[in-house]
N, C-alpha and C. Protein backbone atom coordinates (compact mmCIF):
# COMPACT_ATOMS: atom_id res chain seq x y z
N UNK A 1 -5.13 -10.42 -22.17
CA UNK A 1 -4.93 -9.59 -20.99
C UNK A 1 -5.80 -10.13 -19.86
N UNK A 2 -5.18 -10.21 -18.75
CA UNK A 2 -6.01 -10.46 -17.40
C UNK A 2 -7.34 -9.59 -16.76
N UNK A 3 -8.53 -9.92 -17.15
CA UNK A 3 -9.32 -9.37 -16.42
C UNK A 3 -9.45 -8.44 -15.60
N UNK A 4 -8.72 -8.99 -14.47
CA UNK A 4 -8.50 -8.58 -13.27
C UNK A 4 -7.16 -7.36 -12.95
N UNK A 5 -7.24 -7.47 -14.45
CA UNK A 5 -6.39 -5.62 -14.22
C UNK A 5 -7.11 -4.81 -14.39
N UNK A 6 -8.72 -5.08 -15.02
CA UNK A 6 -10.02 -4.05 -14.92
C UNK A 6 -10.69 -3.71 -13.56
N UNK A 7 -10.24 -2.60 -13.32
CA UNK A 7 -11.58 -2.50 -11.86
C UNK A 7 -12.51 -1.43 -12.34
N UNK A 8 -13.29 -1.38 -11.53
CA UNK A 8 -14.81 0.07 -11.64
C UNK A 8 -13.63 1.23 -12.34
N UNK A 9 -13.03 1.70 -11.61
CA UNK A 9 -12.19 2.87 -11.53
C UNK A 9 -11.71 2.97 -13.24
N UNK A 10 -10.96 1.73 -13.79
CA UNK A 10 -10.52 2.08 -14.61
C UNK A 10 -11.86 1.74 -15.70
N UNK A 11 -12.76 1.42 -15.43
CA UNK A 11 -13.78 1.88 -16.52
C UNK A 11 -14.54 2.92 -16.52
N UNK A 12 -14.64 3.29 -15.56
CA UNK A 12 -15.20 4.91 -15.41
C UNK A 12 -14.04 5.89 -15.92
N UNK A 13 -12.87 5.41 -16.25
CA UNK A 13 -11.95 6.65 -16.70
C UNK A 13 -11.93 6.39 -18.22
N UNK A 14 -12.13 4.84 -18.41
CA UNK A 14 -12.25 4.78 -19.86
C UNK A 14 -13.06 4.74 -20.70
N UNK A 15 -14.34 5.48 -20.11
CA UNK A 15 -15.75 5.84 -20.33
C UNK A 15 -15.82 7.37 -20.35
N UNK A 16 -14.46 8.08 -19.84
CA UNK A 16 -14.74 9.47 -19.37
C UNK A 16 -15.21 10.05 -18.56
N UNK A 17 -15.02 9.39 -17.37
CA UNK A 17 -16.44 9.70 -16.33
C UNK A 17 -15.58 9.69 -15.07
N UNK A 18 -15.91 10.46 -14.14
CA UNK A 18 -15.01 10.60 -12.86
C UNK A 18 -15.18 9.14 -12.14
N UNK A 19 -13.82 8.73 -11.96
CA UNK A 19 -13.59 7.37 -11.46
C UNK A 19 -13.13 7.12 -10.08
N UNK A 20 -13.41 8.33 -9.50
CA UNK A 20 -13.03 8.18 -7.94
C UNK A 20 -14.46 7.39 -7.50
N UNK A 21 -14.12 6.55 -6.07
CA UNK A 21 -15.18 5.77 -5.34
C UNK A 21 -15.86 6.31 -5.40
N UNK A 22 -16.33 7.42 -4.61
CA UNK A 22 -17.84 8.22 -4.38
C UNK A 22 -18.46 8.45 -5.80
N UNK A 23 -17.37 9.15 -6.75
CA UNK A 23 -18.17 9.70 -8.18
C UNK A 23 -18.80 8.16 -8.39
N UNK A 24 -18.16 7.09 -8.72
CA UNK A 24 -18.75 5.71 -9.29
C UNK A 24 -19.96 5.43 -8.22
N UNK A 25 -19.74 5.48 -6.92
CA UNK A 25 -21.63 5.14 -6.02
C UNK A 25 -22.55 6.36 -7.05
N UNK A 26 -21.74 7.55 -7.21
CA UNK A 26 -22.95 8.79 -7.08
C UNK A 26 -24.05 8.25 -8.29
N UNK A 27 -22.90 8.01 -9.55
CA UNK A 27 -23.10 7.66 -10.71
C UNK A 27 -24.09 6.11 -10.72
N UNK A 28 -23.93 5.27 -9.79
CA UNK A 28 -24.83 4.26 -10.33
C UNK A 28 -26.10 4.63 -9.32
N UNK A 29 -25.92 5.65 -8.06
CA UNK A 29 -27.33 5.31 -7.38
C UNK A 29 -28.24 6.37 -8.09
N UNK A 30 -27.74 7.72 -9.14
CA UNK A 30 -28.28 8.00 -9.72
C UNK A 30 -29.00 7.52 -11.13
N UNK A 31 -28.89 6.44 -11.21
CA UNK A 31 -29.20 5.50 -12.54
C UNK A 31 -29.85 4.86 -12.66
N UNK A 32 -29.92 3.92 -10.90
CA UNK A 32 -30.04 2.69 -10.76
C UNK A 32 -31.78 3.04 -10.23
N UNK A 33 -32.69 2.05 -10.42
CA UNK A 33 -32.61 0.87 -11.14
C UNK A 33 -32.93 0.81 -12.64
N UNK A 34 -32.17 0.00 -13.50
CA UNK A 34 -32.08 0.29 -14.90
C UNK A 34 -32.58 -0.92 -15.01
N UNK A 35 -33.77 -0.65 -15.94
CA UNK A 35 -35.08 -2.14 -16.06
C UNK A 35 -33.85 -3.46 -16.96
N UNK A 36 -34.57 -4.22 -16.31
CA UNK A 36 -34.41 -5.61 -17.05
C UNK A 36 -34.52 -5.89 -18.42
N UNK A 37 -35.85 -4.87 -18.64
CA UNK A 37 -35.40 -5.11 -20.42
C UNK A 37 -34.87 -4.03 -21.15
N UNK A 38 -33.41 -3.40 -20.35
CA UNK A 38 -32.68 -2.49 -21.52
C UNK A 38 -31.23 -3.24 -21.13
N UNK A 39 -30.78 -3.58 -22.43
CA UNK A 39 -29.36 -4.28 -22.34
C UNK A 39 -28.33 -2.53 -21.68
N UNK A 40 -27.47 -2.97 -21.14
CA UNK A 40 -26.83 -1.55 -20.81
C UNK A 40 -26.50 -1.12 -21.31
N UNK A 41 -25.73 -1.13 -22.58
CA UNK A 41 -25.32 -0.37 -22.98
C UNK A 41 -26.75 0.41 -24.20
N UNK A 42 -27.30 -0.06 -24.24
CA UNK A 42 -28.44 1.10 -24.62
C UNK A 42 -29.25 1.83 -23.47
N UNK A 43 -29.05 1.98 -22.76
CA UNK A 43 -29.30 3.08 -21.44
C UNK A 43 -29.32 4.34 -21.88
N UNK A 44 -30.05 5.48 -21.90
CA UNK A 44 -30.22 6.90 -22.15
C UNK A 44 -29.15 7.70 -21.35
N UNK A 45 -28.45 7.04 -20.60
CA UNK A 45 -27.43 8.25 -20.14
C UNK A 45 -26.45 7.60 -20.52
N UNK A 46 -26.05 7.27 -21.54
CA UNK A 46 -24.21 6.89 -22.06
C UNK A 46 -24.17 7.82 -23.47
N UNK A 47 -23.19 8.50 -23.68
CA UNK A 47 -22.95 9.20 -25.76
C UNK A 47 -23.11 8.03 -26.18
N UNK A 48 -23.10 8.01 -27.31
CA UNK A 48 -23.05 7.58 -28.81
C UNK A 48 -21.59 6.54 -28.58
N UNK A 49 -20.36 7.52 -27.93
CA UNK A 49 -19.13 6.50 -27.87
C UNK A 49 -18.67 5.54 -26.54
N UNK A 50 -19.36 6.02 -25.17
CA UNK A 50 -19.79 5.15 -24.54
C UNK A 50 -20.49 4.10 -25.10
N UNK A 51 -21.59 3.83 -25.35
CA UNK A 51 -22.35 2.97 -25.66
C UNK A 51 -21.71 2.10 -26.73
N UNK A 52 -20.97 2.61 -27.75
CA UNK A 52 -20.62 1.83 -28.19
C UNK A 52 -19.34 1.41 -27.94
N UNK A 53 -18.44 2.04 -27.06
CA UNK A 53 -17.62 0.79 -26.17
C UNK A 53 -18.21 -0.58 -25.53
N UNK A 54 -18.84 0.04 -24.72
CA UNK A 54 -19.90 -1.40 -23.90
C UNK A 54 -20.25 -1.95 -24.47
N UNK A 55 -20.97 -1.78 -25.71
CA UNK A 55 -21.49 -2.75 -26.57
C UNK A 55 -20.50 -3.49 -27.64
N UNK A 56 -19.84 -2.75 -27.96
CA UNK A 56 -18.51 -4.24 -28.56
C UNK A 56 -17.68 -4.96 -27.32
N UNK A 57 -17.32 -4.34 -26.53
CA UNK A 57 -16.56 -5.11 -25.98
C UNK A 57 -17.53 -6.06 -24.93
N UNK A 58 -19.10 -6.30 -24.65
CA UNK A 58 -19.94 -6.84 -24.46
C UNK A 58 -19.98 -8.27 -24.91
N UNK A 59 -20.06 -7.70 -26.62
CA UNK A 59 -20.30 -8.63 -27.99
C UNK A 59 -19.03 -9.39 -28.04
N UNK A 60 -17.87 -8.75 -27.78
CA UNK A 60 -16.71 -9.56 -27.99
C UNK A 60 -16.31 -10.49 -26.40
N UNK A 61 -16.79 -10.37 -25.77
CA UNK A 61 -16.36 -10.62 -24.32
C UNK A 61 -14.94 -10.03 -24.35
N UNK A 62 -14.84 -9.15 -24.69
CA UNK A 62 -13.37 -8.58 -24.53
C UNK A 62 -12.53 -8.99 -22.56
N UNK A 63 -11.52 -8.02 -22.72
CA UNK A 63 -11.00 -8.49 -21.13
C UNK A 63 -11.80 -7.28 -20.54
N UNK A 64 -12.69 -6.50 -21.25
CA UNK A 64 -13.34 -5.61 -19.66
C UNK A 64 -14.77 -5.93 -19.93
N UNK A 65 -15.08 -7.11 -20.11
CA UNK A 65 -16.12 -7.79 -20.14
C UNK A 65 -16.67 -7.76 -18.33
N UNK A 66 -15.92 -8.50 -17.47
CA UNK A 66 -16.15 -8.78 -16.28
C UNK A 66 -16.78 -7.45 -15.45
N UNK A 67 -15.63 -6.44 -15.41
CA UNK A 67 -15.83 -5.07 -14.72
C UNK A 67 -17.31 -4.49 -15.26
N UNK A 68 -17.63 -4.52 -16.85
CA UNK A 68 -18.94 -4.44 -17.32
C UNK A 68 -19.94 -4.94 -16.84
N UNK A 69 -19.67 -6.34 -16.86
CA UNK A 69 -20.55 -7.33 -16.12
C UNK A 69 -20.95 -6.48 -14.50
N UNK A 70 -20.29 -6.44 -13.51
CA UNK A 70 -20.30 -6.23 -12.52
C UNK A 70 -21.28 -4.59 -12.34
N UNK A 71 -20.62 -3.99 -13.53
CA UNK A 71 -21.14 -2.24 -13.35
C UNK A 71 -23.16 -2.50 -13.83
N UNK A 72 -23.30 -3.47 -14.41
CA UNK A 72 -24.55 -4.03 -15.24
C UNK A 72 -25.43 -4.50 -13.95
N UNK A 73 -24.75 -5.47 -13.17
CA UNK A 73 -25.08 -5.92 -12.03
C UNK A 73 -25.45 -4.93 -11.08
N UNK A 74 -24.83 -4.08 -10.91
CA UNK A 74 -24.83 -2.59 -9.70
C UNK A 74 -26.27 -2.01 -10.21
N UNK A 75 -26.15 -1.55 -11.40
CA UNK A 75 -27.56 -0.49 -12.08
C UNK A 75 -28.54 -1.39 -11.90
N UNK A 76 -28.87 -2.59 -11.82
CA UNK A 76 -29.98 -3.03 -11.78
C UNK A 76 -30.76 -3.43 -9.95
C-alpha cells in the first residue's frame, strides 16, 4: 500500500482520537515536548492498544510508518 494514502487525520482516527486539524495541533501541543529518550510509542498518554499499534507497525515499517514518523517528529 502507498504511504501516502496515510495522513495525520487518518491516524488519529485509527488511534481513536479526534482527527480533525485543530483536535491533532491541540493533541500534540499538549504533549509536546516528548524527551528524546522515550521511543513514542511508550509515551504515558497512549492505552495499552494505541501503543501497541505504533509499536508494531514502527517495528515492521509497515505503510503508516511515515505518518508515524512525522507525528514522532511533531511531539518532540
Amino acid at each position: 500500500m502507498d504511504a501516502n494514502l496515510h495522513t495525520m487525520s487518518n491516524l488519529f482516527a485509527q488511534l481513536g482520537l479526534p482527527a480533525d486539524p485543530a483536535a491533532i495541533e491541540e493533541f500534540i501541543s499538549r504533549h509536546r515536548p516528548l524527551g528524546n529518550e522515550i521511543a513514542l510509542y511508550r509515551a504515558s498518554f497512549w492505552t495499552d492498544s494505541q501503543r501497541s499499534f505504533l509499536k508494531e507497525e514502527i517495528i515492521e515499517d509497515a505503510d503508516w510508518a511515515g505518518v508515524i514518523d512525522e507525528l514522532n517528529g511533531r511531539l518532540r
